[in-house]
N, C-alpha and C. Protein backbone atom coordinates (compact mmCIF):
# COMPACT_ATOMS: atom_id res chain seq x y z
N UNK A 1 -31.25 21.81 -56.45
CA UNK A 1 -31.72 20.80 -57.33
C UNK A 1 -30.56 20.28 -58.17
N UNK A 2 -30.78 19.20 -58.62
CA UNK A 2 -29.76 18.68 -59.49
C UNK A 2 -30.35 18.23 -60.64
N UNK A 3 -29.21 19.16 -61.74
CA UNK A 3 -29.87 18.48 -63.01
C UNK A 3 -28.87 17.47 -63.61
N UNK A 4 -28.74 16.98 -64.69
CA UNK A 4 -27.65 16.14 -65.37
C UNK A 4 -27.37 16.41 -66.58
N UNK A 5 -26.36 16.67 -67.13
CA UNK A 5 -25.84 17.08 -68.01
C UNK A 5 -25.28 15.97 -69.08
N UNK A 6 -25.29 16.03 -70.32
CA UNK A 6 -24.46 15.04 -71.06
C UNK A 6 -24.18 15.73 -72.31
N UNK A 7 -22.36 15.63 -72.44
CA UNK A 7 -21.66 16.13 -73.52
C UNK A 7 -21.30 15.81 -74.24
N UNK A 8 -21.02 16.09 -75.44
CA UNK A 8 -20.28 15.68 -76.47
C UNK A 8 -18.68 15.84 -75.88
N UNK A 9 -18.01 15.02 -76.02
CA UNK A 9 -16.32 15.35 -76.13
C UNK A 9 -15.88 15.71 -77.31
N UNK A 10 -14.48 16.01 -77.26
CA UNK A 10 -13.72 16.04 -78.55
C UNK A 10 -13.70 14.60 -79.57
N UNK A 11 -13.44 13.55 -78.75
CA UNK A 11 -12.93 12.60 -78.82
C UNK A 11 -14.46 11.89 -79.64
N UNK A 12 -15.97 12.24 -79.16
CA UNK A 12 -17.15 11.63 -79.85
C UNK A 12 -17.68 10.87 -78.47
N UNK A 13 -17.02 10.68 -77.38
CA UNK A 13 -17.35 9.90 -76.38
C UNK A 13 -18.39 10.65 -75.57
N UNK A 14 -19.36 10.42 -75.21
CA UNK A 14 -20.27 11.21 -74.39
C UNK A 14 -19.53 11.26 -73.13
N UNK A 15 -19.96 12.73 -72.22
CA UNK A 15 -19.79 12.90 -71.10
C UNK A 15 -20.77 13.13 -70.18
N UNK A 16 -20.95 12.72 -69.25
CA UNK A 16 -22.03 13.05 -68.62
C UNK A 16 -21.01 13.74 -67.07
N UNK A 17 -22.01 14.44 -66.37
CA UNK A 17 -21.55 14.73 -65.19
C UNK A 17 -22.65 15.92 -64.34
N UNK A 18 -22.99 15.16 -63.06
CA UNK A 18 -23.97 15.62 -62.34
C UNK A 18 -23.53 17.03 -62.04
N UNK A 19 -24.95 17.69 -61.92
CA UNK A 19 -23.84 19.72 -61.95
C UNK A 19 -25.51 20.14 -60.98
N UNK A 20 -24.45 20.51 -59.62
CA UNK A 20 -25.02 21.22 -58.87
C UNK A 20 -25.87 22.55 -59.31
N UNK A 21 -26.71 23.13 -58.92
CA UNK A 21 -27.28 24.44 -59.27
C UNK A 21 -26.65 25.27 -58.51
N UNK A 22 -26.11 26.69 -59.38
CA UNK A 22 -25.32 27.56 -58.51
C UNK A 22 -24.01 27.25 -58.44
N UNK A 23 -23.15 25.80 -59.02
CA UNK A 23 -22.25 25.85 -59.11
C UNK A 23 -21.74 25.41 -60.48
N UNK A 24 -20.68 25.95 -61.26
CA UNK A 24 -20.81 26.15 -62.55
C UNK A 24 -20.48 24.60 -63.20
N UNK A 25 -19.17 24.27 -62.00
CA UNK A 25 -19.06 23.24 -62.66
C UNK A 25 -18.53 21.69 -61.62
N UNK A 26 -20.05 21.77 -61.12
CA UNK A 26 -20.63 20.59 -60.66
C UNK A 26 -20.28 20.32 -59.11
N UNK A 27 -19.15 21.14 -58.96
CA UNK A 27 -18.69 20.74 -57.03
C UNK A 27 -19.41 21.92 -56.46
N UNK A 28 -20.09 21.10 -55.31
CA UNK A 28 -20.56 21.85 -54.55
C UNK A 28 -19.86 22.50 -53.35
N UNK A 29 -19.58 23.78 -53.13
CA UNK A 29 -19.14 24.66 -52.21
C UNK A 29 -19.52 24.81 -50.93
N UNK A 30 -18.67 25.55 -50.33
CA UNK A 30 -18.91 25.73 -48.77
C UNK A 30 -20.19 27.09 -49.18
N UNK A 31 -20.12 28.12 -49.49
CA UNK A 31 -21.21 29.02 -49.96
C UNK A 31 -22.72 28.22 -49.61
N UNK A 32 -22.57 26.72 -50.81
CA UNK A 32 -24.04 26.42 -50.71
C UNK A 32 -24.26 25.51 -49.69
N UNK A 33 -23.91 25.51 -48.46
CA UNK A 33 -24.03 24.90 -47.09
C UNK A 33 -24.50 26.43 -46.40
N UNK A 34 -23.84 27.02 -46.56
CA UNK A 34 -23.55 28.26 -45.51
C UNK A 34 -24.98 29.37 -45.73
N UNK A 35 -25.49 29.50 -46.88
CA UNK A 35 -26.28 30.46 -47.45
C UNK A 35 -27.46 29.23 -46.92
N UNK A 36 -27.84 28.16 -47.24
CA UNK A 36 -29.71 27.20 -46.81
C UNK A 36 -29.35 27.53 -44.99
N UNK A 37 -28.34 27.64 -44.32
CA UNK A 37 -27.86 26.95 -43.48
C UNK A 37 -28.53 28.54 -42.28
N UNK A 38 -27.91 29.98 -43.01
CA UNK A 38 -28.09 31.27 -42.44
C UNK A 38 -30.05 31.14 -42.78
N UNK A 39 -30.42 30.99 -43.73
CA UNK A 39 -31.84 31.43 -44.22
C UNK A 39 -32.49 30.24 -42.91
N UNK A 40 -31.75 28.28 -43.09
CA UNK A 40 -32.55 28.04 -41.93
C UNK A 40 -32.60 28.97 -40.60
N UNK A 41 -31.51 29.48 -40.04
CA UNK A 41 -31.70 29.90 -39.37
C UNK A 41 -32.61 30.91 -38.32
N UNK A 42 -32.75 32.02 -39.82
CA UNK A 42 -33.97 32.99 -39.42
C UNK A 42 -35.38 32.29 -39.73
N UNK A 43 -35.60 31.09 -39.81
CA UNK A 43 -36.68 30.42 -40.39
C UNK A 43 -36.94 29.55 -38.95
N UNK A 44 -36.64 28.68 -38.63
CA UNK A 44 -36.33 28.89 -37.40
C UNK A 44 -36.19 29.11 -35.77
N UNK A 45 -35.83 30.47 -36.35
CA UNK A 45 -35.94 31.69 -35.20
C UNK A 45 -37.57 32.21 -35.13
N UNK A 46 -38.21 32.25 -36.12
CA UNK A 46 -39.09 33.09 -36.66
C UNK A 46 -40.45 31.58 -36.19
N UNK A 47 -39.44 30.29 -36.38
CA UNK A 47 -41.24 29.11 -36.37
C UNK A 47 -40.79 28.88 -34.71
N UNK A 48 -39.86 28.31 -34.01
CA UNK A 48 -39.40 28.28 -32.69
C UNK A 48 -38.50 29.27 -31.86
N UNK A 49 -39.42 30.12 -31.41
CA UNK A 49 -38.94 31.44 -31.02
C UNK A 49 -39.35 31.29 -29.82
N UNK A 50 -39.70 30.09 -29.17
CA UNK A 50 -39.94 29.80 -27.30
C UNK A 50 -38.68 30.44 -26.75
N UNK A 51 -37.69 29.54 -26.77
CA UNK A 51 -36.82 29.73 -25.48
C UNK A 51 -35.65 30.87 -25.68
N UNK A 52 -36.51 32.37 -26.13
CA UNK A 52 -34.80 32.94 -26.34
C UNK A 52 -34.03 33.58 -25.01
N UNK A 53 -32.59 32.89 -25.57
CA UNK A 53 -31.83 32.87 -24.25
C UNK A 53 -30.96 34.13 -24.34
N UNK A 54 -31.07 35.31 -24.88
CA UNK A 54 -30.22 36.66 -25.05
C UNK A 54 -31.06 36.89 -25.57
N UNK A 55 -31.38 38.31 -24.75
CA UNK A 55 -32.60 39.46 -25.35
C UNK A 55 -31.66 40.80 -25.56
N UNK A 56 -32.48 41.82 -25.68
CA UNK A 56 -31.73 42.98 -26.40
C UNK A 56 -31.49 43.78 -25.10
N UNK A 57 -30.79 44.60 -24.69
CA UNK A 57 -29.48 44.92 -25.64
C UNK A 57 -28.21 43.90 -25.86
N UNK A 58 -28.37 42.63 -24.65
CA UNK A 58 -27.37 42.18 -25.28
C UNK A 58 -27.15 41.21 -26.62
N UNK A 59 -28.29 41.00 -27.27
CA UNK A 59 -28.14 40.21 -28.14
C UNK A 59 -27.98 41.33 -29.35
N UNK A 60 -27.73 42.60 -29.23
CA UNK A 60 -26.93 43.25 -30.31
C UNK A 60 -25.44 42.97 -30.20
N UNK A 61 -24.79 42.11 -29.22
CA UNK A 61 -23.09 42.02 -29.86
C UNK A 61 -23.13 41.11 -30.89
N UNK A 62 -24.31 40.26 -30.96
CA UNK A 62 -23.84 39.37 -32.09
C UNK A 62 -23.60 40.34 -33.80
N UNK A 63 -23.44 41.43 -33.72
CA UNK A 63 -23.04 42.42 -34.92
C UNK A 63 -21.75 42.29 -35.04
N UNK A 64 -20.56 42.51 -34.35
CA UNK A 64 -19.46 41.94 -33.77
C UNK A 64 -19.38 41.23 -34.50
N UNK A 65 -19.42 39.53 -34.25
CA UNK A 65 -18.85 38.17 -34.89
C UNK A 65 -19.54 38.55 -36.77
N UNK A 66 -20.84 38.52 -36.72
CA UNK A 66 -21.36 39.24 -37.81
C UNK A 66 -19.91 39.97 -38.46
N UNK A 67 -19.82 41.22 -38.66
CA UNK A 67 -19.00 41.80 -38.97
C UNK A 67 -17.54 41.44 -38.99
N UNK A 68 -17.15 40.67 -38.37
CA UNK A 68 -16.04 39.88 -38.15
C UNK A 68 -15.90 38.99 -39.53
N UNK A 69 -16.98 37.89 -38.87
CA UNK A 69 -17.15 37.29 -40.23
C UNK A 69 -16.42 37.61 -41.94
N UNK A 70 -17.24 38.83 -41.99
CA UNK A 70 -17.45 39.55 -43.49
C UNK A 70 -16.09 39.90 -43.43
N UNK A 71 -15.49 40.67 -42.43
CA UNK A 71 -14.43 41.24 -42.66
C UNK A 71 -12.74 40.00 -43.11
N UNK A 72 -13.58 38.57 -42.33
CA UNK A 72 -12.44 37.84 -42.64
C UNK A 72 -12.73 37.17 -44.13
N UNK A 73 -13.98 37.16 -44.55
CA UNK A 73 -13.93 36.27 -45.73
C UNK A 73 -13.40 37.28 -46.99
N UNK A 74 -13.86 38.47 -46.45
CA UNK A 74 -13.19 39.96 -48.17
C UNK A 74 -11.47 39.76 -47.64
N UNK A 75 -11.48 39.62 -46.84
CA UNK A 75 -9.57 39.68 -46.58
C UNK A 75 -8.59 38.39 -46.86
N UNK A 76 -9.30 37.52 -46.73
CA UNK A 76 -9.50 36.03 -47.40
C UNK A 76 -9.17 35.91 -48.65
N UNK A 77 -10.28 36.62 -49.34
CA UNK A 77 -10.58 36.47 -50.48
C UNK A 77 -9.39 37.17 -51.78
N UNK A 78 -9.41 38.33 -50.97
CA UNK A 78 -8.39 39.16 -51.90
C UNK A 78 -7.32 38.39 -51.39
N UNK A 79 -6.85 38.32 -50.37
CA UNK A 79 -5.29 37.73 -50.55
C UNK A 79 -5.14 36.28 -51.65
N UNK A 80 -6.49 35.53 -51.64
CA UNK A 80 -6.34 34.52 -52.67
C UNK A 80 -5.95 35.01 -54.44
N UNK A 81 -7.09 35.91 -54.30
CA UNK A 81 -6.44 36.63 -55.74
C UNK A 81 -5.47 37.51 -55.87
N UNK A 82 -5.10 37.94 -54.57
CA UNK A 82 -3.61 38.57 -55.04
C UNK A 82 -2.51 37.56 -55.63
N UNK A 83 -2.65 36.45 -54.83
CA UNK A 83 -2.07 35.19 -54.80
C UNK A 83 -1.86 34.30 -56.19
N UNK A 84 -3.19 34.60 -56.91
CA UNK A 84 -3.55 34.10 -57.97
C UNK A 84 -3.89 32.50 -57.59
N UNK A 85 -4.41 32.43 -56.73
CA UNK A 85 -4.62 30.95 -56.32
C UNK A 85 -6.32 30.61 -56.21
N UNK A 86 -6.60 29.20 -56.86
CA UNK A 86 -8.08 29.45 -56.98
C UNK A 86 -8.89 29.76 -55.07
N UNK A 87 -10.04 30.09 -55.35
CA UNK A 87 -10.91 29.91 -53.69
C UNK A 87 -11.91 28.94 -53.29
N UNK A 88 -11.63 28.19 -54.98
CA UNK A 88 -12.71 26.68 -55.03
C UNK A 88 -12.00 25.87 -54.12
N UNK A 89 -12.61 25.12 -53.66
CA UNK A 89 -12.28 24.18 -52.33
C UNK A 89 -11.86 22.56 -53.20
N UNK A 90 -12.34 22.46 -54.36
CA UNK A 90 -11.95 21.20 -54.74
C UNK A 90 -10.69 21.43 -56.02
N UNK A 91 -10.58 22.76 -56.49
CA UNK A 91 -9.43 23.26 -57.39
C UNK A 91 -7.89 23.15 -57.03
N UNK A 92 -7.11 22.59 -57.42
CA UNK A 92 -5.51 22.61 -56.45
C UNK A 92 -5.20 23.94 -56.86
N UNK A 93 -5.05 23.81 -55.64
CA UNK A 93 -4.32 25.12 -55.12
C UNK A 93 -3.29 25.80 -55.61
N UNK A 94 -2.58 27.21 -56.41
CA UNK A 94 -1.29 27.37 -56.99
C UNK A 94 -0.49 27.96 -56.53
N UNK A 95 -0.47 28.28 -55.08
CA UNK A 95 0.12 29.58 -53.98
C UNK A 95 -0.22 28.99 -52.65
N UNK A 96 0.91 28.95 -51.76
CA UNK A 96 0.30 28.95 -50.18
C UNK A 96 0.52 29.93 -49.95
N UNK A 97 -0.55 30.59 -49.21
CA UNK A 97 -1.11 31.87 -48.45
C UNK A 97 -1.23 31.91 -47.11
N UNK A 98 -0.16 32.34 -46.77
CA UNK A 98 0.25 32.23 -45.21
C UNK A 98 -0.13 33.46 -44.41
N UNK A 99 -0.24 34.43 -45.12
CA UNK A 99 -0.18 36.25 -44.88
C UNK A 99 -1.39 35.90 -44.06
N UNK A 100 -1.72 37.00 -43.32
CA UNK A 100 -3.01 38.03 -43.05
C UNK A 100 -3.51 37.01 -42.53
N UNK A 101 -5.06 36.80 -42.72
CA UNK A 101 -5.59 36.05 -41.08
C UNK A 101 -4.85 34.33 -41.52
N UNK A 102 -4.69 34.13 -42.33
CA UNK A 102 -3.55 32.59 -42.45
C UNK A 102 -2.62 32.60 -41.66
N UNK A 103 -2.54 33.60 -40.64
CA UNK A 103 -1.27 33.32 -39.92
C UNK A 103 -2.13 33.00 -38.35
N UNK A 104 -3.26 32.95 -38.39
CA UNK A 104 -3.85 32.66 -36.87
C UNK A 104 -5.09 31.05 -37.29
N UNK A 105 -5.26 30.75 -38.73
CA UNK A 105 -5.97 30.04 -38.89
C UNK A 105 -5.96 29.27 -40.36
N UNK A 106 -5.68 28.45 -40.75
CA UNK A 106 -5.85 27.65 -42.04
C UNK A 106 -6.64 27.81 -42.69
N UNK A 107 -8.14 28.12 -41.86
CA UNK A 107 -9.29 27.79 -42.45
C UNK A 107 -10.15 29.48 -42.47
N UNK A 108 -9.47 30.70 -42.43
CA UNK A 108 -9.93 31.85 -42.51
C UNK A 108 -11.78 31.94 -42.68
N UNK A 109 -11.92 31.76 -43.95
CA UNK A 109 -13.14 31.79 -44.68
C UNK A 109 -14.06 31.09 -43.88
N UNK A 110 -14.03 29.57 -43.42
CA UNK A 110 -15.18 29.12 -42.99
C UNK A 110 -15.31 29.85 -41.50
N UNK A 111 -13.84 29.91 -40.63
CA UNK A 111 -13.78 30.63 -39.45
C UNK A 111 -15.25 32.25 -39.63
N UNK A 112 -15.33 32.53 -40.55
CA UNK A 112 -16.09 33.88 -41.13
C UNK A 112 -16.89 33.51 -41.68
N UNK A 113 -17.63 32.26 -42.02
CA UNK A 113 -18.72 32.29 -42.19
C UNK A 113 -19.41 31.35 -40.67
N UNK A 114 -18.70 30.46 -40.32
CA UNK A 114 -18.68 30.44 -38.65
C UNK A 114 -19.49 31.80 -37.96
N UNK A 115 -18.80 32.76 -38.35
CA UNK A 115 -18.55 33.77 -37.01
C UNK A 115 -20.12 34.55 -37.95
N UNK A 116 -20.44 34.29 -38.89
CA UNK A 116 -21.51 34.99 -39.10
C UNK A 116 -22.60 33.88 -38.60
N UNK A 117 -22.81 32.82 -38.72
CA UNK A 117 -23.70 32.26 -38.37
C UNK A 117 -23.84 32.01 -36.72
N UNK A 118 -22.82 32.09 -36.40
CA UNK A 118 -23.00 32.71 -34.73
C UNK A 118 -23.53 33.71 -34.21
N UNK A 119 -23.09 35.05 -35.22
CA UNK A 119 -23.56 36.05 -34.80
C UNK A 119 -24.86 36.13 -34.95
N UNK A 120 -25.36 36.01 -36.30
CA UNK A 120 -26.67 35.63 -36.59
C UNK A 120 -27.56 35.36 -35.57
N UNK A 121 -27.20 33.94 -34.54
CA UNK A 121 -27.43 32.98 -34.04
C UNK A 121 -27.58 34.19 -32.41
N UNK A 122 -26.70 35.04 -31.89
CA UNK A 122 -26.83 35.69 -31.20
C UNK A 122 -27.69 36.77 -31.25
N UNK A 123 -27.78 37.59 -32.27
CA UNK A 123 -29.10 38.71 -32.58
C UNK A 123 -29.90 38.18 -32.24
N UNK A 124 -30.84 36.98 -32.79
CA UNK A 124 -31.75 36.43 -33.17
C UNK A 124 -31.93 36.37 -31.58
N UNK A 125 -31.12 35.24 -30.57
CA UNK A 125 -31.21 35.13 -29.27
C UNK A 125 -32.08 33.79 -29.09
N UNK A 126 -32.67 33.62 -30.08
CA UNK A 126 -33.41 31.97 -29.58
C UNK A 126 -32.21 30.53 -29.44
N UNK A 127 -32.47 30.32 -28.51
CA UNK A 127 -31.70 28.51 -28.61
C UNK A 127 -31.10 27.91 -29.47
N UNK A 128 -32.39 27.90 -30.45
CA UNK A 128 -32.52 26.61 -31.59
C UNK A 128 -31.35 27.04 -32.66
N UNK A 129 -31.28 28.73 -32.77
CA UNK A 129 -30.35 28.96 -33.59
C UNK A 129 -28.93 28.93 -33.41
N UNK A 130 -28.42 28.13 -32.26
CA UNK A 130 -27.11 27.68 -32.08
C UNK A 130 -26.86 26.70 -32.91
N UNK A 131 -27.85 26.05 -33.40
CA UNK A 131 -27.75 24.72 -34.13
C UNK A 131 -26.75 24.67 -35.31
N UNK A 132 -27.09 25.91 -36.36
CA UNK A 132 -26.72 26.09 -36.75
C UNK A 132 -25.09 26.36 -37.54
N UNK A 133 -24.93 26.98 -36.37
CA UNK A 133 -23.33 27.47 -36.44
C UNK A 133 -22.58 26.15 -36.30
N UNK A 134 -23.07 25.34 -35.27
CA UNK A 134 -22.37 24.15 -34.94
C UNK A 134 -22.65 22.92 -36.33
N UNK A 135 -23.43 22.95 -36.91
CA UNK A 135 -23.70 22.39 -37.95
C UNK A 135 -23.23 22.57 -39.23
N UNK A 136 -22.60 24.18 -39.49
CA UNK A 136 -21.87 24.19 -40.73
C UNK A 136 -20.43 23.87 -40.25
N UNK A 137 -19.94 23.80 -38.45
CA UNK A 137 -18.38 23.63 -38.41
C UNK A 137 -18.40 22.29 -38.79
N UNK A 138 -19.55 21.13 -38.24
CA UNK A 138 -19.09 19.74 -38.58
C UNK A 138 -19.20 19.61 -40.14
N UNK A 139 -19.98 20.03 -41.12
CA UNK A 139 -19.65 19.74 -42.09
C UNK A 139 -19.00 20.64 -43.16
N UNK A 140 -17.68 21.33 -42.34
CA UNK A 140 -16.86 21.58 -42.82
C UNK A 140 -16.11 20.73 -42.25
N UNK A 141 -15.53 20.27 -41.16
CA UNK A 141 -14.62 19.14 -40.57
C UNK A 141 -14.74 18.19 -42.01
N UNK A 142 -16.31 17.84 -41.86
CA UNK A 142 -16.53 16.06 -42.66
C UNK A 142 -15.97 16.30 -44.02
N UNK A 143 -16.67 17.57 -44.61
CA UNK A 143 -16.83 17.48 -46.12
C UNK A 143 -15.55 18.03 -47.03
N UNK A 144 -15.50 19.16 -46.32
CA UNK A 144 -14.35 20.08 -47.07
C UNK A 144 -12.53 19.83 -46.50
N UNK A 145 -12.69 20.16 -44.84
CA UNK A 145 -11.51 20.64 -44.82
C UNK A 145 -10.49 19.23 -45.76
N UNK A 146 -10.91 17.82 -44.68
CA UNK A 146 -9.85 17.07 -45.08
C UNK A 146 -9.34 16.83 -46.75
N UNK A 147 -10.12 17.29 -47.48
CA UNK A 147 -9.90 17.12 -49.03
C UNK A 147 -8.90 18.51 -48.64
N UNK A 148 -9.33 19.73 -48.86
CA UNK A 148 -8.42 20.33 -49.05
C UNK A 148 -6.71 20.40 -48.50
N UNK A 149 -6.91 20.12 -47.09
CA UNK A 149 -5.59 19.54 -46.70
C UNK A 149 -4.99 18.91 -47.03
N UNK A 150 -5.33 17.42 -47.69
CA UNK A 150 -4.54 16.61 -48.33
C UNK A 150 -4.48 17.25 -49.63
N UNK A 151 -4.92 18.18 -50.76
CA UNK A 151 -4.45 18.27 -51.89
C UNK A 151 -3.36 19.75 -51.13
N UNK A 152 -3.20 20.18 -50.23
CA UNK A 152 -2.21 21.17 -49.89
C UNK A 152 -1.08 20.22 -49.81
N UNK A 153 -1.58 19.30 -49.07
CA UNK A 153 -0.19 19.02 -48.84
C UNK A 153 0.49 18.01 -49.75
N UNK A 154 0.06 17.11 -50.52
CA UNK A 154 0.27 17.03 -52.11
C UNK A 154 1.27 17.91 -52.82
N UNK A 155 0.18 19.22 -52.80
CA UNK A 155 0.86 20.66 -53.77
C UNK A 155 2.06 20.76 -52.84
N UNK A 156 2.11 21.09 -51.74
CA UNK A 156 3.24 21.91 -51.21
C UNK A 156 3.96 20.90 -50.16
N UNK A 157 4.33 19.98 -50.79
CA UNK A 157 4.88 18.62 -49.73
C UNK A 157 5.11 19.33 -48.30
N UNK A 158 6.71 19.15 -47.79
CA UNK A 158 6.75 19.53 -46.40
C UNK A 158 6.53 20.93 -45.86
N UNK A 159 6.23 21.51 -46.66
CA UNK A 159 6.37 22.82 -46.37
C UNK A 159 4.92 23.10 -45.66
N UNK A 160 4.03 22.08 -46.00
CA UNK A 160 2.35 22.12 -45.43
C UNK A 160 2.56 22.30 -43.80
N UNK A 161 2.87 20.82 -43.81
CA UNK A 161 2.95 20.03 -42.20
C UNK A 161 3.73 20.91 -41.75
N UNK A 162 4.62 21.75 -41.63
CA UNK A 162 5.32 22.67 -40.81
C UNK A 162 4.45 24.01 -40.80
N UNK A 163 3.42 24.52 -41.52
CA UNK A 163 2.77 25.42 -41.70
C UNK A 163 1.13 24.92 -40.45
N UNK A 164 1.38 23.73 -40.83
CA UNK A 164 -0.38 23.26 -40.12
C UNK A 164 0.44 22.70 -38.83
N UNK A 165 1.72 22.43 -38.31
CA UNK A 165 1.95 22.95 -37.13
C UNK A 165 1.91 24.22 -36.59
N UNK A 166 2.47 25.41 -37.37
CA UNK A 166 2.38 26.56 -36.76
C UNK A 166 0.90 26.91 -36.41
N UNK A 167 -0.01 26.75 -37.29
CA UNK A 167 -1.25 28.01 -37.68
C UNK A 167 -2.24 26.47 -37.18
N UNK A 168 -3.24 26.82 -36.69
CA UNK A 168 -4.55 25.76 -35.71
C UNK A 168 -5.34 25.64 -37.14
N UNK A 169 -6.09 24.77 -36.84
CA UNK A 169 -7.38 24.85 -38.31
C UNK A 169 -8.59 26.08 -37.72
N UNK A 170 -8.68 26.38 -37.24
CA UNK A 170 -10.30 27.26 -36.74
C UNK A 170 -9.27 28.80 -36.27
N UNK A 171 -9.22 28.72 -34.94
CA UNK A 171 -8.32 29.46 -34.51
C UNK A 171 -7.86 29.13 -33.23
């Protein structure tokens, strides 16, 4: 939901500024795509559960990407704060973080929440829940990545473009 906010400034000038729920201060995150996006999923799975195309046992590897996932976004995450660099997607950036899975992918975090909504998408074993996964990569393509790329490469002039030659955006 969206509420609207209006402030006083220092200055006496009112401020107003639209503020997402769940996000403190007003940009909306990859999180709140990724979290409606997993819940559609088992929702879903659970109302169109005709055509599932992986039954059990093999639709237990999707634990695998699952676990994958998690494991890349905590490894992600700490290297950002080791870094001291924010993990907000619209915050400039104060560190490039090349280390650890940045050296096979630009985009670590969404790659891991990707790989959970795949996996997800594999347990489950119905069809419909492929949708999904493929639906948070395009609107990470649309929404997020290209902002963040251009304020990287802004922050860290040439040193970007020789980095986003080496390392792929996904993997």
């Amino acid at each position: 939901m969206v509420r609207m906010r209006i402030m006083e400034r220092g200055d006496g000038r009112k401020a107003g500024a639209n503020r997402q729920e769940g996000s403190e201060d007003g940009h909306i995150q990859p999180p709140s795509f990724f979290y409606p996006l997993l819940i559609l999923l088992v929702v879903a799975h659970l109302l169109f559960p005709v055509s599932i195309i992986i039954h059990p046992p093999y639709s237990y590897l999707g634990v695998a990407p699952v676990a994958f996932g998690i494991a890349m976004n905590i490894w992600a995450d700490q290297l950002f704060k080791r870094h001291g660099t924010p993990v907000k997607s619209h915050v400039r950036p104060t560190s490039r973080v090349t280390s650890g899975p940045f050296r096979i992918s630009r985009h670590p975090m969404y790659c891991g929440m990707a790989a959970i909504l795949f996996g997800a998408a594999v347990l489950l074993g119905s069809a419909v829940t492929f949708i999904f996964p493929l639906a948070f990569i395009i609107i990470m393509e649309i929404r997020f990545i290209p902002q963040e790329e251009k304020s990287m490469a802004e922050r860290f002039g040439q040193r970007y473009p020789k980095y986003r030659q080496k390392v792929r955006r996904w993997i």
